[in-house]
N, C-alpha and C. Protein backbone atom coordinates (compact mmCIF):
# COMPACT_ATOMS: atom_id res chain seq x y z
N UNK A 1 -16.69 11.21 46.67
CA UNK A 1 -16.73 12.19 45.61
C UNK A 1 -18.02 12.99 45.79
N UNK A 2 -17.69 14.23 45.48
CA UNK A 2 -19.08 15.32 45.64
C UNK A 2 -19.77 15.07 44.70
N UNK A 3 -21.14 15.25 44.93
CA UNK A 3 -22.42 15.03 43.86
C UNK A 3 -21.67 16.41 42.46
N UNK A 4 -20.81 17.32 42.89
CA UNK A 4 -20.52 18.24 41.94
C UNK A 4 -19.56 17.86 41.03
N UNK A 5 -18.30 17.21 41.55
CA UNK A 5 -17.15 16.72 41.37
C UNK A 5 -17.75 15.37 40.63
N UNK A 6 -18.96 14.31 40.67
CA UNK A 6 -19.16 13.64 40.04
C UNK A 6 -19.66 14.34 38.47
N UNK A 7 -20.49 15.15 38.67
CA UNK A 7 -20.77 15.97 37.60
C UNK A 7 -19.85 16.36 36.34
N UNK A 8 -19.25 17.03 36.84
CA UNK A 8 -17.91 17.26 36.11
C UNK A 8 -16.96 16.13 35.87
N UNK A 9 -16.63 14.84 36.11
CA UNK A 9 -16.28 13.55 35.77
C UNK A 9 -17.26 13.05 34.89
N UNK A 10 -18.32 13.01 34.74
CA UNK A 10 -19.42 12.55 33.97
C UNK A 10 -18.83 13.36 32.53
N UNK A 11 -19.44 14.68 32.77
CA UNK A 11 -19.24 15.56 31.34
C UNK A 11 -17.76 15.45 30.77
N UNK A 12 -16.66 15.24 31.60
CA UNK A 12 -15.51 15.23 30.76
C UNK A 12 -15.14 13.69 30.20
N UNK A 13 -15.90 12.42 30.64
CA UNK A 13 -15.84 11.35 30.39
C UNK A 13 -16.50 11.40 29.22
N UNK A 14 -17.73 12.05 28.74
CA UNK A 14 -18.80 12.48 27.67
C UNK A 14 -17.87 12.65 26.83
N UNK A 15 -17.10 14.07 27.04
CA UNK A 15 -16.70 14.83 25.63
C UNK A 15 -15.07 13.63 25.60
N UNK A 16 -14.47 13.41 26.59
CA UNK A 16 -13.41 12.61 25.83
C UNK A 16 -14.14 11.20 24.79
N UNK A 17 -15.22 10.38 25.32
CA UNK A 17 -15.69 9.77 24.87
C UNK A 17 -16.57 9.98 23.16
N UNK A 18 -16.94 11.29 23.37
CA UNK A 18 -17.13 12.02 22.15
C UNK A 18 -16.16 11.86 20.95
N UNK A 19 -15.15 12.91 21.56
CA UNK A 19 -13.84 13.07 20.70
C UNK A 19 -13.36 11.52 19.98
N UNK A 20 -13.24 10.19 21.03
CA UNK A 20 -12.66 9.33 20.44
C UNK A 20 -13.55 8.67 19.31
N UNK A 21 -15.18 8.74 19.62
CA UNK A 21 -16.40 8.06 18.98
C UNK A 21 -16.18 8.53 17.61
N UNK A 22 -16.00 10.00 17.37
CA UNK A 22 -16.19 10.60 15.89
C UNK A 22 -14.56 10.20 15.53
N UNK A 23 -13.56 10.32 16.08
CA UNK A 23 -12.06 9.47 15.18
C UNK A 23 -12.67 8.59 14.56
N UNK A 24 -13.26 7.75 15.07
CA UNK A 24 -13.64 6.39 14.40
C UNK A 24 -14.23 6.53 13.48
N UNK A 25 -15.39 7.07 14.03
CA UNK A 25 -16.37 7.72 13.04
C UNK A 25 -16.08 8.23 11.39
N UNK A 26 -14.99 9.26 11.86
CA UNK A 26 -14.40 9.64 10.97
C UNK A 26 -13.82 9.42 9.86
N UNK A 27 -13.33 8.07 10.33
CA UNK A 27 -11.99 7.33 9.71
C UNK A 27 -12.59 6.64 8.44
N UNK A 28 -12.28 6.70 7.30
CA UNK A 28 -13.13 5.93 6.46
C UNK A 28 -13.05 4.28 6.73
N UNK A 29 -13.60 3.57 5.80
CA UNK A 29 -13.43 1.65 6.05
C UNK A 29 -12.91 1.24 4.71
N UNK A 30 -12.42 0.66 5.21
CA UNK A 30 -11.41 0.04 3.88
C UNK A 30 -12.39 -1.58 3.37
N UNK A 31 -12.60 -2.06 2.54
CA UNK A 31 -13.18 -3.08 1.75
C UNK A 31 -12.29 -4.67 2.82
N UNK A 32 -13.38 -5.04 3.15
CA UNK A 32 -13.01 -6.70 4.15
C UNK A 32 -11.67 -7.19 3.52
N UNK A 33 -10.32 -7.21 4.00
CA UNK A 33 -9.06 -7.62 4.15
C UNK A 33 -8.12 -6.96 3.44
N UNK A 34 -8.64 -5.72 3.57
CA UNK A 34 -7.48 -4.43 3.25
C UNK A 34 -7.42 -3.75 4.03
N UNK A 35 -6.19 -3.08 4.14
CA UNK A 35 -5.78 -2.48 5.79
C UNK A 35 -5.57 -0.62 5.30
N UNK A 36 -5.95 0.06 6.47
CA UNK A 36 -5.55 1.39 6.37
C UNK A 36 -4.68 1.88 6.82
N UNK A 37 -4.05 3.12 6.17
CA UNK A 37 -2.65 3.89 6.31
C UNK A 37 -3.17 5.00 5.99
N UNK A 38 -2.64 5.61 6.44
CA UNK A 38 -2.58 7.06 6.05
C UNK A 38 -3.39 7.47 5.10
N UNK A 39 -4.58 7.54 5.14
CA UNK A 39 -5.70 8.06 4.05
C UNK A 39 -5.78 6.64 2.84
N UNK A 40 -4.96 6.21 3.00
CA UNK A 40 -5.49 5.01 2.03
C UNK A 40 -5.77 3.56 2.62
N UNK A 41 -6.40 3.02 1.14
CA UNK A 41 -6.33 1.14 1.48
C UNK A 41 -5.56 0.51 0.91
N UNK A 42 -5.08 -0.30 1.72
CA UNK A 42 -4.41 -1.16 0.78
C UNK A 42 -4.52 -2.69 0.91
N UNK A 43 -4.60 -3.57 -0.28
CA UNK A 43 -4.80 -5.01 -0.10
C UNK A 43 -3.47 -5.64 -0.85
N UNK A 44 -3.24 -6.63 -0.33
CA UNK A 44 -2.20 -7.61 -0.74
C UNK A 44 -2.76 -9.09 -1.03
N UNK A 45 -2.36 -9.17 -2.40
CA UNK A 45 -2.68 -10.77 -2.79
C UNK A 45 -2.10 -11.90 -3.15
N UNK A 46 -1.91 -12.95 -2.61
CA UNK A 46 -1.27 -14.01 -2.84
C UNK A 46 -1.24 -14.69 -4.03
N UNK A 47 -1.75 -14.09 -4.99
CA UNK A 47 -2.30 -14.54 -6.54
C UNK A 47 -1.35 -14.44 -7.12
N UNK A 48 -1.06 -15.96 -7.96
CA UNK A 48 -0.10 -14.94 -9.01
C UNK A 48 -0.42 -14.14 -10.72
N UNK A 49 0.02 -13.40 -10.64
CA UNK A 49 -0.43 -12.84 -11.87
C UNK A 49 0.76 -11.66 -12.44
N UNK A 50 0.91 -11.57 -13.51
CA UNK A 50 1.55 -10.98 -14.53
C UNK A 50 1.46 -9.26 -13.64
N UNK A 51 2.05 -8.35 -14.18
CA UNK A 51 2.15 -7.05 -13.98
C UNK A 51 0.55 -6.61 -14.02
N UNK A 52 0.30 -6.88 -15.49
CA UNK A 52 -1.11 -6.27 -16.32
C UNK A 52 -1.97 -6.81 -15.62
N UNK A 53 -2.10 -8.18 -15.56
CA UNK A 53 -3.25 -8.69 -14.81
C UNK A 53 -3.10 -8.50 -13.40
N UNK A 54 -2.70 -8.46 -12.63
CA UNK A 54 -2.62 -7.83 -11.38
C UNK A 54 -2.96 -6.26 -11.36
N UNK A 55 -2.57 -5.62 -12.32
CA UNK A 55 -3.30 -3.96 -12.49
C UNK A 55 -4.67 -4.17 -12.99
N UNK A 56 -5.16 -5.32 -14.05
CA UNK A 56 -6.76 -5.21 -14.17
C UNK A 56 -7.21 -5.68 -12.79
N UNK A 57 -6.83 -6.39 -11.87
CA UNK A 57 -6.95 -7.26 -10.95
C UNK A 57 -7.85 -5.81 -9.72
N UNK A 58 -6.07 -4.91 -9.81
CA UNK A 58 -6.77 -4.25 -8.39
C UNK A 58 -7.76 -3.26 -9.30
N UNK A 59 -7.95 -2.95 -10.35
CA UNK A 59 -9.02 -1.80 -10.73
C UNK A 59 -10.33 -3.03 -10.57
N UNK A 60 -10.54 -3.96 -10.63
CA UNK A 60 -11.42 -4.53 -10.54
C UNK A 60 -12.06 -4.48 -9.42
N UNK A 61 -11.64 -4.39 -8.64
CA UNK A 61 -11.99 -4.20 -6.50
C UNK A 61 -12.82 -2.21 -6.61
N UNK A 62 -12.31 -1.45 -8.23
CA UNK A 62 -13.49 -0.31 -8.22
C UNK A 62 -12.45 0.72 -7.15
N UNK A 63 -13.38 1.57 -6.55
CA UNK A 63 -13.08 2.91 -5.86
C UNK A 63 -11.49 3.38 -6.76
N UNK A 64 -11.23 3.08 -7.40
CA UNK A 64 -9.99 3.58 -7.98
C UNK A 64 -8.71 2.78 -8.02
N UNK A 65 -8.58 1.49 -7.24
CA UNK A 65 -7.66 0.88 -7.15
C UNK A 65 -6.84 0.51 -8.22
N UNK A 66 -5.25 0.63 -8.07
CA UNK A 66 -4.11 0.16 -8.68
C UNK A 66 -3.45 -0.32 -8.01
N UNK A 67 -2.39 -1.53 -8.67
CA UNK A 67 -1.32 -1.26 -8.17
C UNK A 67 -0.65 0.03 -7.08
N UNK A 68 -0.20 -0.56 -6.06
CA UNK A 68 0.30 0.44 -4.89
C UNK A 68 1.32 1.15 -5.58
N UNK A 69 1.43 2.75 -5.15
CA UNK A 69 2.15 3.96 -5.52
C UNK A 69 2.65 4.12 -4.19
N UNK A 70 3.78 3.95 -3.64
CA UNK A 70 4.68 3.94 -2.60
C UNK A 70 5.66 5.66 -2.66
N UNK A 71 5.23 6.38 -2.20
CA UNK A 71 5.39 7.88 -1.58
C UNK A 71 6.50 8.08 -0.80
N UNK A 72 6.70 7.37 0.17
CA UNK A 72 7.91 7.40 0.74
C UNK A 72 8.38 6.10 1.55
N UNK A 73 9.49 6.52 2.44
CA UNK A 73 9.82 5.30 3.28
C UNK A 73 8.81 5.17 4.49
N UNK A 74 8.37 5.78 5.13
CA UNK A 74 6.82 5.04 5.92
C UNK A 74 6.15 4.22 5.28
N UNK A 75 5.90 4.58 4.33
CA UNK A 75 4.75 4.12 3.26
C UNK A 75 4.83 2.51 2.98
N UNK A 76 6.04 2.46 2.19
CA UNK A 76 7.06 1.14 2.04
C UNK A 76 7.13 0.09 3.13
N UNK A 77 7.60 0.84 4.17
CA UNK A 77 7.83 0.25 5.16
C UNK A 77 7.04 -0.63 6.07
N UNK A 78 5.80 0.26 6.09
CA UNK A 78 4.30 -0.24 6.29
C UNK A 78 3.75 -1.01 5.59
N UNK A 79 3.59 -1.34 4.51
CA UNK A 79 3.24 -2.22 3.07
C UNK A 79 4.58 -3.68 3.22
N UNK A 80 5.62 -3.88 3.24
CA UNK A 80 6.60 -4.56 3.30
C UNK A 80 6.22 -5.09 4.63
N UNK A 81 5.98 -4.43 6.05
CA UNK A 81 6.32 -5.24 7.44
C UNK A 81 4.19 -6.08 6.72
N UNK A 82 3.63 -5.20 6.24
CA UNK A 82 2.23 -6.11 6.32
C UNK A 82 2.56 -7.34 5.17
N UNK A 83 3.21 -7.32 4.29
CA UNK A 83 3.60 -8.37 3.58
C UNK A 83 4.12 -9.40 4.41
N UNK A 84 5.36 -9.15 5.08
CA UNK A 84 6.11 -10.38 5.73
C UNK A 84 5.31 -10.79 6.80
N UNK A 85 3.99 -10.38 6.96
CA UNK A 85 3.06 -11.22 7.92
C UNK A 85 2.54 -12.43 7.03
N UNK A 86 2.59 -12.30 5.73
CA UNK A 86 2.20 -13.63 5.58
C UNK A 86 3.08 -14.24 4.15
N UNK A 87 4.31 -14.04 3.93
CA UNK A 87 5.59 -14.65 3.56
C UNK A 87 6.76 -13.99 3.33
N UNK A 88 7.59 -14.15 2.87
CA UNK A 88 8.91 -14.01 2.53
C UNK A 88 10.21 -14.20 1.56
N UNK A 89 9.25 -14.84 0.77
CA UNK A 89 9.74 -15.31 -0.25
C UNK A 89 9.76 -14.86 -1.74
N UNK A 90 8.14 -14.32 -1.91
CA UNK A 90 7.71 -14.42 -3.35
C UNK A 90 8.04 -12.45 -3.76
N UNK A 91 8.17 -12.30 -4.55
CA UNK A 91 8.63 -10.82 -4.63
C UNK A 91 6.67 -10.30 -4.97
N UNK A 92 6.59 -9.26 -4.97
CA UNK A 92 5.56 -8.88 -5.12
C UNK A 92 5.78 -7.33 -5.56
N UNK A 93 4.55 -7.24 -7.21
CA UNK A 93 4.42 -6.17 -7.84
C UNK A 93 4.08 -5.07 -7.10
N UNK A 94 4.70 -3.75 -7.50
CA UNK A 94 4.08 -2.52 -7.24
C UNK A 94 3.94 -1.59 -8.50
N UNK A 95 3.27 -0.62 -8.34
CA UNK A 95 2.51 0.01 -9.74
C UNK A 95 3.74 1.00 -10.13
N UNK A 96 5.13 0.73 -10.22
CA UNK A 96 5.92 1.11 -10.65
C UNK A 96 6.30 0.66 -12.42
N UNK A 97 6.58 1.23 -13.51
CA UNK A 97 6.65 0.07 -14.93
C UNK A 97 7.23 1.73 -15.57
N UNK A 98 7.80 0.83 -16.47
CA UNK A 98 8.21 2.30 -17.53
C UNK A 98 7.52 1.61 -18.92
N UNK A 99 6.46 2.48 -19.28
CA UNK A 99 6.03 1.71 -20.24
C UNK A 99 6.41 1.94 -22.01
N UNK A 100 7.33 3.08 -21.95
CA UNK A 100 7.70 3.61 -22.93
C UNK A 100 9.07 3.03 -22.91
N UNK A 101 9.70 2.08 -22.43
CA UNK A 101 10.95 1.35 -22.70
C UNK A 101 12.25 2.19 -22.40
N UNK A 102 12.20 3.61 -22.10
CA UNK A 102 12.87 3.91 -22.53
C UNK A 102 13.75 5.03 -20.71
N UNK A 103 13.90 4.06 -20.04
CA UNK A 103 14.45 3.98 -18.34
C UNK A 103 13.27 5.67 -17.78
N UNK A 104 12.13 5.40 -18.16
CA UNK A 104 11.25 6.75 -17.24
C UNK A 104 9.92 6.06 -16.70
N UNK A 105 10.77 5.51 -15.23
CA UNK A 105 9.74 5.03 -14.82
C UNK A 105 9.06 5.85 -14.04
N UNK A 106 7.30 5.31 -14.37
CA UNK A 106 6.36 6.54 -13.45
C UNK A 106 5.03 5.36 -13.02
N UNK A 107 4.31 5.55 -12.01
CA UNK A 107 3.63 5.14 -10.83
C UNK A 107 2.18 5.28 -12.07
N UNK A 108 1.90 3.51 -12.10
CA UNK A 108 0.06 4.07 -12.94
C UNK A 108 -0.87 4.18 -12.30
N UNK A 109 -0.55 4.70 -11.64
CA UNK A 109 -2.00 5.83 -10.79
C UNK A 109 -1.63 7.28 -10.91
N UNK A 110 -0.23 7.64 -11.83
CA UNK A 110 -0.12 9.28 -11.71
C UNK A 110 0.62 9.75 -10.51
N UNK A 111 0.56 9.09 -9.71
CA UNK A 111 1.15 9.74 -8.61
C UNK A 111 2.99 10.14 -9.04
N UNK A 112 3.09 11.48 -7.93
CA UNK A 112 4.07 11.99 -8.45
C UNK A 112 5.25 10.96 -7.80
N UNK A 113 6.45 10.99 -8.57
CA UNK A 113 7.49 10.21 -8.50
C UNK A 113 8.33 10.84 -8.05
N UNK A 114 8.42 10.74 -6.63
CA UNK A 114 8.86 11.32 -5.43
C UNK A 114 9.79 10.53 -4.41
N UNK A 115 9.60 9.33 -4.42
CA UNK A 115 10.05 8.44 -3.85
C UNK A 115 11.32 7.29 -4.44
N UNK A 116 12.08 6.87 -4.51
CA UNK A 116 12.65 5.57 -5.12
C UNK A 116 13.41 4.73 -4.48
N UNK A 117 13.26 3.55 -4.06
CA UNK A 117 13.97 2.83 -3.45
C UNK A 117 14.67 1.27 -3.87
N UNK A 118 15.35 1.53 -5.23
CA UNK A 118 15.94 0.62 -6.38
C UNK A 118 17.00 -0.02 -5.78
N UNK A 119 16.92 -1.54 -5.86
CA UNK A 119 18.44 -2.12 -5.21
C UNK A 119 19.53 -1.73 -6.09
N UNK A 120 20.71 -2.42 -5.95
CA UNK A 120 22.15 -1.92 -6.91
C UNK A 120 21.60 -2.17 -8.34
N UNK A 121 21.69 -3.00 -8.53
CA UNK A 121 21.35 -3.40 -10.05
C UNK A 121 19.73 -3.74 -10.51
N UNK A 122 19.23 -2.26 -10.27
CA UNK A 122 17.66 -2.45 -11.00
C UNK A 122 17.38 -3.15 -12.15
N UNK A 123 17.88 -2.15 -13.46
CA UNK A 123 17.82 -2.65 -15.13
C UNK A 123 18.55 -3.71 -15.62
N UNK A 124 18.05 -5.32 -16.28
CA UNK A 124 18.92 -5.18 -16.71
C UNK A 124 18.12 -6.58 -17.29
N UNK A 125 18.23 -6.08 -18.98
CA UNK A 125 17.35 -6.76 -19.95
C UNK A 125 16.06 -6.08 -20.18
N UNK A 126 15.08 -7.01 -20.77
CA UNK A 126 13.44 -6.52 -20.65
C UNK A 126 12.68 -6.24 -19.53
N UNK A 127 13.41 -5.70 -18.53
CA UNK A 127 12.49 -6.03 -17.22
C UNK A 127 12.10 -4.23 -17.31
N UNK A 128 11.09 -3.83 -17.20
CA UNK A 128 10.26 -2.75 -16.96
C UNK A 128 8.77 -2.36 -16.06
N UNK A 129 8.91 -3.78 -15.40
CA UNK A 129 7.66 -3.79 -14.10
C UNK A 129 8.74 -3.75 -13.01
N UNK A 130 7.96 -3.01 -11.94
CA UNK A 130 9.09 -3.06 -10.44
C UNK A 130 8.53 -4.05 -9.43
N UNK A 131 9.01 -4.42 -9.02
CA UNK A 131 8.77 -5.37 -7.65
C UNK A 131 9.21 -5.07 -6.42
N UNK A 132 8.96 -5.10 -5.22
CA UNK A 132 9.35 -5.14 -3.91
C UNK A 132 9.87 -6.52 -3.86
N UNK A 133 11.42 -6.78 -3.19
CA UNK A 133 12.30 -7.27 -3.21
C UNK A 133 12.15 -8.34 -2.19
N UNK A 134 11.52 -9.98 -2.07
CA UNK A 134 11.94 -10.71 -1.24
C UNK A 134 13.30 -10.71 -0.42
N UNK A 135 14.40 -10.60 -1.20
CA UNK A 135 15.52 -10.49 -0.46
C UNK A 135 16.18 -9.40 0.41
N UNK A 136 15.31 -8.27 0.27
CA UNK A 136 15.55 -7.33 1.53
C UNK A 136 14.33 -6.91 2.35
N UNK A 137 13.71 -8.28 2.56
CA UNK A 137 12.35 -8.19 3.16
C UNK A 137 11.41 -6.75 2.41
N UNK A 138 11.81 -6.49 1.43
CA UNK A 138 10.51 -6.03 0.46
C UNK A 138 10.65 -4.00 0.73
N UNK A 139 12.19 -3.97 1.40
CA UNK A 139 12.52 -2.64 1.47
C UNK A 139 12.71 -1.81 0.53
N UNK A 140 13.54 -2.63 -0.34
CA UNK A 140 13.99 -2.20 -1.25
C UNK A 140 13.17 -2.75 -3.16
N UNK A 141 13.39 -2.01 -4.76
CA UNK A 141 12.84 -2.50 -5.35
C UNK A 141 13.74 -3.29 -6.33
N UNK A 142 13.14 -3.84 -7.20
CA UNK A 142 13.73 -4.60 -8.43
C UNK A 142 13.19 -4.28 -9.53
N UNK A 143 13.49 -4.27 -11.23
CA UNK A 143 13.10 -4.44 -12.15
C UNK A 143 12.32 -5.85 -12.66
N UNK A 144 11.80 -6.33 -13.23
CA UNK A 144 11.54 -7.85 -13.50
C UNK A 144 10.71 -7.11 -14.82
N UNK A 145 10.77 -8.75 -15.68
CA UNK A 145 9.90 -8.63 -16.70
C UNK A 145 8.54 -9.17 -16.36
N UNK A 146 8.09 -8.15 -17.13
CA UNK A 146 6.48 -7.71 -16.95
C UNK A 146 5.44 -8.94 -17.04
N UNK A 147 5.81 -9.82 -17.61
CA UNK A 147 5.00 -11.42 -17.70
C UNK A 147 5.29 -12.37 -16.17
N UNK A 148 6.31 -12.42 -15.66
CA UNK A 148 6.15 -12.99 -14.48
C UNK A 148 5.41 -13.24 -13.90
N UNK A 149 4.93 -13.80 -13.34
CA UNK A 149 4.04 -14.38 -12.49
C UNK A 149 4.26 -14.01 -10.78
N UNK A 150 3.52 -12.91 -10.31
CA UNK A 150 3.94 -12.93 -8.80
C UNK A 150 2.65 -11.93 -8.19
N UNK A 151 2.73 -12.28 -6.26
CA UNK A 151 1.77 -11.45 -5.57
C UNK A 151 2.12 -10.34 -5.78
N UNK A 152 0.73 -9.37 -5.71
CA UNK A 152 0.84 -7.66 -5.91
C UNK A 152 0.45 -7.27 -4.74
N UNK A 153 0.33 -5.66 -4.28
CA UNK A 153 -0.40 -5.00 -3.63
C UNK A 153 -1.16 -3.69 -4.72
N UNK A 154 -2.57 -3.70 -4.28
CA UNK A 154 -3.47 -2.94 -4.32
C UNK A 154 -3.52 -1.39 -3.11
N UNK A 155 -3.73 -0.73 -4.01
CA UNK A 155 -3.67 0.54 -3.12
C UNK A 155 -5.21 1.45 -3.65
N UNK A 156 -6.22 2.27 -2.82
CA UNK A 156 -7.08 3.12 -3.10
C UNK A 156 -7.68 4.10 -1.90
N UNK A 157 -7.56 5.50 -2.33
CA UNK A 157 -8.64 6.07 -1.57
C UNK A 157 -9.72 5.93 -1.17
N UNK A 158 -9.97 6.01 -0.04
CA UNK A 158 -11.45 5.80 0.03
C UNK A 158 -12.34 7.03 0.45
């Protein structure tokens, strides 16, 4: 290799090395055992806890956290395959609830309600907290009543 031709291998090794340093750089950090997606964090907990206490739960972790607001099917999909890494069984809350009783359910973080992915028979009784569905590996959602006891996911910007 020419002393010139090394030159120019050097500097383009620089700036690709550049480019990848500041991605990183870039990328915000999510809080020790919450994972990133697409501009957000998200944590999953094996705890069990009620709807409510699982929503004081993730505002407690700060930067804004709730209950996860699921946007679309990536979103879901990504959140559900990181769940079944560590079970399969237990259904787990998302910040879905209609709290006015009256079938208008909306996301308590505000987020717009854009998305829905309800098995056949969502409603039916007092149930007005939503869950991601053990039985379709967590694709799809459920209604449940709001006292139950089950794991949530946490969702926040960072």
């Amino acid at each position: 290799m020419t002393p010139q031709s090394m030159r120019l291998f050097l500097l383009l090794s620089c700036v690709a090395s550049t480019e990848v340093l500041g991605e990183i750089l870039m990328r915000p950090s999510c809080a020790p055992g919450w994972f990133y997606y697409m501009s957000n964090c998200y944590g999953y907990f094996r705890k069990l806890r009620s709807w409510s206490e699982a929503e004081l739960e993730c505002q407690s972790h700060g930067n804004g956290a709730h209950l996860v607001s699921l946007q679309n099917a990536n979103e879901a999909s990504v959140v559900a395959n990181y769940i079944i890494g560590y079970q399969r069984i237990q259904p787990v809350w998302i910040g879905l609830h209609d709290p006015e009783k009256r079938h208008q359910w909306q996301w308590i973080d505000g987020a717009l309600d854009t998305y829905r992915s309800w098995s056949g028979a969502f409603q039916r009784g007092n149930k007005y907290c939503a869950e991601m569905s053990s039985k379709t590996d967590f694709l799809t959602w459920e209604s449940n009543e709001c006292s139950n006891r089950q794991h949530f996911v946490c969702k926040y910007r960072p």
